[in-house]
Each structure stands twice: as C-alpha cells, then as structure tokens.
Protein backbone atom coordinates (compact mmCIF):
# COMPACT_ATOMS: atom_id res chain seq x y z
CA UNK A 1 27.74 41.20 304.62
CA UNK A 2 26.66 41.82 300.61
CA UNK A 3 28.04 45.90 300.88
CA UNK A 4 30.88 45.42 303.15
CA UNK A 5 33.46 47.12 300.92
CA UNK A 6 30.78 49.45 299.92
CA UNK A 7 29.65 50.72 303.18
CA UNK A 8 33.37 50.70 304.49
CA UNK A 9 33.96 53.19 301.26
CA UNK A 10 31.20 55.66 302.43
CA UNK A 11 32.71 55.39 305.84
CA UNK A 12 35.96 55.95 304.78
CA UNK A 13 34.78 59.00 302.65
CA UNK A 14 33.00 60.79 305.98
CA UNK A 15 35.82 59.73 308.45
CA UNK A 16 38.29 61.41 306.32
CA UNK A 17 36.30 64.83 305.04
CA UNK A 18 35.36 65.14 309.00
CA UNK A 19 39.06 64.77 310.19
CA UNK A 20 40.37 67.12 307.86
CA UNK A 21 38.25 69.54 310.06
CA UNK A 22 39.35 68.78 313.12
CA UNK A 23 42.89 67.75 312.63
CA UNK A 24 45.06 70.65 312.69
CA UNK A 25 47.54 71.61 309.47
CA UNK A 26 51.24 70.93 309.34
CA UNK A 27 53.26 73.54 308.47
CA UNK A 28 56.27 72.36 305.90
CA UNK A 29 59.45 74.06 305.92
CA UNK A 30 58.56 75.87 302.80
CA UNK A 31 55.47 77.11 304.69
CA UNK A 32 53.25 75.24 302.80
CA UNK A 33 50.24 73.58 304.81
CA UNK A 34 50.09 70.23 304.74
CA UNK A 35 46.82 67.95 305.52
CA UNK A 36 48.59 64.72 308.01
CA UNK A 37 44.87 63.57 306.93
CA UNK A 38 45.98 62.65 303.76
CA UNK A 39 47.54 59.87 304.85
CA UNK A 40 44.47 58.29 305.50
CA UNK A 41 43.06 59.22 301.39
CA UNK A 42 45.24 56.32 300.25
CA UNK A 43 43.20 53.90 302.05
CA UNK A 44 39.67 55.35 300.54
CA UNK A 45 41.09 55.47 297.11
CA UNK A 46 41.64 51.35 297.48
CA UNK A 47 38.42 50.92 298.93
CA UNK A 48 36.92 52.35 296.21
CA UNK A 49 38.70 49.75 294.41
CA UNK A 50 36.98 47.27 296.19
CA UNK A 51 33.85 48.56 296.25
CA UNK A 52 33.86 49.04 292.17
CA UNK A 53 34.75 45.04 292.41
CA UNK A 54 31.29 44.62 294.42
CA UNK A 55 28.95 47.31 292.82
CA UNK A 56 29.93 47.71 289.72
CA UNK A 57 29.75 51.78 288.31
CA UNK A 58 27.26 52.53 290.86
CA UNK A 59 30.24 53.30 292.92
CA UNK A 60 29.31 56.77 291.62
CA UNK A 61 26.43 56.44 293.95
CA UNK A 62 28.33 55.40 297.04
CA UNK A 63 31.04 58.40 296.41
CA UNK A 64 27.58 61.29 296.21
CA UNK A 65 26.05 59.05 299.55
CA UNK A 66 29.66 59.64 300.72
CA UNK A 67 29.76 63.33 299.43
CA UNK A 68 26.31 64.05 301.10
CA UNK A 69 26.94 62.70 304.59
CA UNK A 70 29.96 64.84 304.50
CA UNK A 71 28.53 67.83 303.65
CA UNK A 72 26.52 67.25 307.06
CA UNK A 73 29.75 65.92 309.38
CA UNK A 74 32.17 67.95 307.46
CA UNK A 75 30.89 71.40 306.59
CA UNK A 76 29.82 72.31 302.69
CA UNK A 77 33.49 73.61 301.97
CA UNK A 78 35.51 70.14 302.31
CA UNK A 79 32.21 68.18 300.89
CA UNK A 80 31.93 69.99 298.07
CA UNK A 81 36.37 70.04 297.08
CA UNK A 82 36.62 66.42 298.19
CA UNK A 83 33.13 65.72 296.20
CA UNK A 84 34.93 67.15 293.16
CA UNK A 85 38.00 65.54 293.30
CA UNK A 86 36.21 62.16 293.92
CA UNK A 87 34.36 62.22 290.80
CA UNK A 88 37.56 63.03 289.02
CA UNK A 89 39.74 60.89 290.58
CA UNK A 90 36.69 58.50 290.25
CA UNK A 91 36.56 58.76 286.33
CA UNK A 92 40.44 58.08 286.16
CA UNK A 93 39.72 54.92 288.80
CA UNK A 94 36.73 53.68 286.25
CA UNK A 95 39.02 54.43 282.90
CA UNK A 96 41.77 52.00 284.57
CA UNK A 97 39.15 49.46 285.18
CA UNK A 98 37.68 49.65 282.34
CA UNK A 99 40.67 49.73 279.65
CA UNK A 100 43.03 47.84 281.19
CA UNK A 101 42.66 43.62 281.84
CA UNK A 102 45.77 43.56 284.43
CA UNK A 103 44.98 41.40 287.46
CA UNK A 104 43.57 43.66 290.76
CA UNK A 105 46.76 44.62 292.23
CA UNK A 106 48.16 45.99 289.11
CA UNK A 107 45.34 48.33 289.11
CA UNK A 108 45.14 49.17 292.24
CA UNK A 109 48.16 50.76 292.40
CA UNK A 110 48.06 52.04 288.90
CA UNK A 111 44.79 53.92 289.55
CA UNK A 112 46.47 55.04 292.59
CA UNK A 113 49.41 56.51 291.05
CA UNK A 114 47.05 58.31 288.45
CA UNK A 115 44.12 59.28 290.47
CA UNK A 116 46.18 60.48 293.88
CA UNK A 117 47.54 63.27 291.81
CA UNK A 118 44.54 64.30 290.21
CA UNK A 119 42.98 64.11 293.70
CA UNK A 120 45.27 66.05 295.23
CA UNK A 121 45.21 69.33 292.73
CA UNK A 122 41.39 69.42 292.89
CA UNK A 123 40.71 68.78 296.48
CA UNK A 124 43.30 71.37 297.61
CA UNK A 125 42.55 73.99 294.99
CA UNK A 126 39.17 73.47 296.39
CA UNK A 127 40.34 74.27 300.02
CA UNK A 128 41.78 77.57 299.27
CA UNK A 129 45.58 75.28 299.61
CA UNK A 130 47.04 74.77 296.09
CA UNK A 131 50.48 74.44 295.91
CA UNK A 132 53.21 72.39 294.42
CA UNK A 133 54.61 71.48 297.39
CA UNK A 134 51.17 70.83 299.12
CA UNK A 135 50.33 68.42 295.83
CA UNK A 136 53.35 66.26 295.98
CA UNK A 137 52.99 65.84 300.09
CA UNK A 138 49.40 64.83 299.70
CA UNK A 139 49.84 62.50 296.83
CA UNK A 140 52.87 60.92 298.29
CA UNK A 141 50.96 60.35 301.23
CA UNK A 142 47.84 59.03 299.50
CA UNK A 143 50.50 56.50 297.94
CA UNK A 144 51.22 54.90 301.28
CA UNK A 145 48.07 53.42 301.89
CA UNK A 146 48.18 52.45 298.00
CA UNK A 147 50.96 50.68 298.60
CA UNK A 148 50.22 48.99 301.57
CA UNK A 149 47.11 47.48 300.00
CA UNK A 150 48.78 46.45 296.50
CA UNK A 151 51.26 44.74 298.30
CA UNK A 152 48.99 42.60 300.78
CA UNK A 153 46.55 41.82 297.84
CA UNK A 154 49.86 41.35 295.47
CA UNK A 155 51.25 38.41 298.02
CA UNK A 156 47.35 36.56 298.09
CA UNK A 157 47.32 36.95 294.14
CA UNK A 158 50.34 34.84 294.45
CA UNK A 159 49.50 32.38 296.87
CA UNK A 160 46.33 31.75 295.07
C-alpha cells in the first residue's frame, strides 16, 4: 500500500485523541492527573517519523486530516490542544529532519526526546492539566514507545 505509514499516522492521531476521552485519568500520588493514554503518543510521534519518510512535509497535511477527524471522534477541546501540540511538536520533528544527516534511528529517538516534551506542555496546558509532574509522566511515557521503535529499527540498521 503507497500511504501505509501515512494512513496508520492519521489513525494513530484519532485512536489516541478519542481514547483520551474515554479512558479515565490516573490520579498520581501528588494528585496530579495523569493521561495512561499517553503511553500510546510515543507510538504516533514515530509514525510520524515514518510517514515524513513517505510524504515528505506534507505530513503537515496528514497531522490537520488527523486534527479534523478528531475534532469529530474526539470533541473540539482535545482536537484543538492535541492539534496544537502536533504542529509544534511537528516543527521540532521537521527541524531534526531537516538539519541533522544521522541515519533514521538516531532521529527517531532524538526527535522524540525533543518533541515529547514540547508535546506534552502544550497538549496538557490545552486540557486545562498543566503541571510539572503531569509533563514529566506524559513525556516519559511518550518515550516508551520511542524507544521501542528506535531500538527495533536500530537492530535492522545493523543487520542491513
């Protein structure tokens, strides 16, 4: 399929927004609220990877099809924080392609690493749920998938 990666991205984006809906918040001991959702952001942030490797910048396009979609399955609220910290997260993603010449796996966990951050403070500030605690739980969490991913592609990059 030409837009596999592509259409998994979108999919990714509208199965996440719509389960931070209906998955209930986990309450840290701090009482911070924490998104178990979030787990699954890791894994969208690398298919974005992928999907950047397939369609070039027009993954712009695929993260606003994603946005929209959400907007429908997820309620204007989530669409519209994880919409924002997409495109930011997005525009870190794109400078890391862009700039740096390291093989895929390098930058798939370096964008990680700088965009899950980024993604975190924008997507929960839009949610009503900023908080320090709440930022390093999310982007520790998005880093499991990232990690997971760099290390699979990592170990074909060397058996290539």
């Amino acid at each position: 399929m030409p837009l596999r990666s592509t259409l998994t991205y979108i999919a990714l984006i509208v199965t996440v927004n719509y389960a931070f809906t209906v998955v209930p918040l986990v309450p840290l001991p701090d009482g911070t609220l924490w998104p178990p959702v979030s787990l699954l952001v890791g894994f969208v942030f690398v298919a974005r990877d992928f999907a950047q490797r397939e369609i070039g910048h027009r993954v712009l396009l695929a993260m606003l099809v994603g946005a929209v979609l959400s907007y429908f399955m997820a309620g204007p609220a989530v669409a519209a924080a994880s919409a924002a910290a997409f495109l930011v997260s997005e525009l870190v993603d794109w400078a890391v392609y862009t700039f740096t010449k390291r093989p895929f796996s390098q930058r798939v966990l370096f964008s990680s690493a700088v965009g899950a951050p980024v993604d975190s403070v924008v997507f929960l500030g839009g949610i009503g749920l900023l908080s320090t605690t709440g930022v390093i739980a999310m982007t520790a969490s998005k880093l499991v998938g990232a990690v997971i991913v760099w290390w699979l592609v990592r170990r074909r990059e060397a058996a290539a």
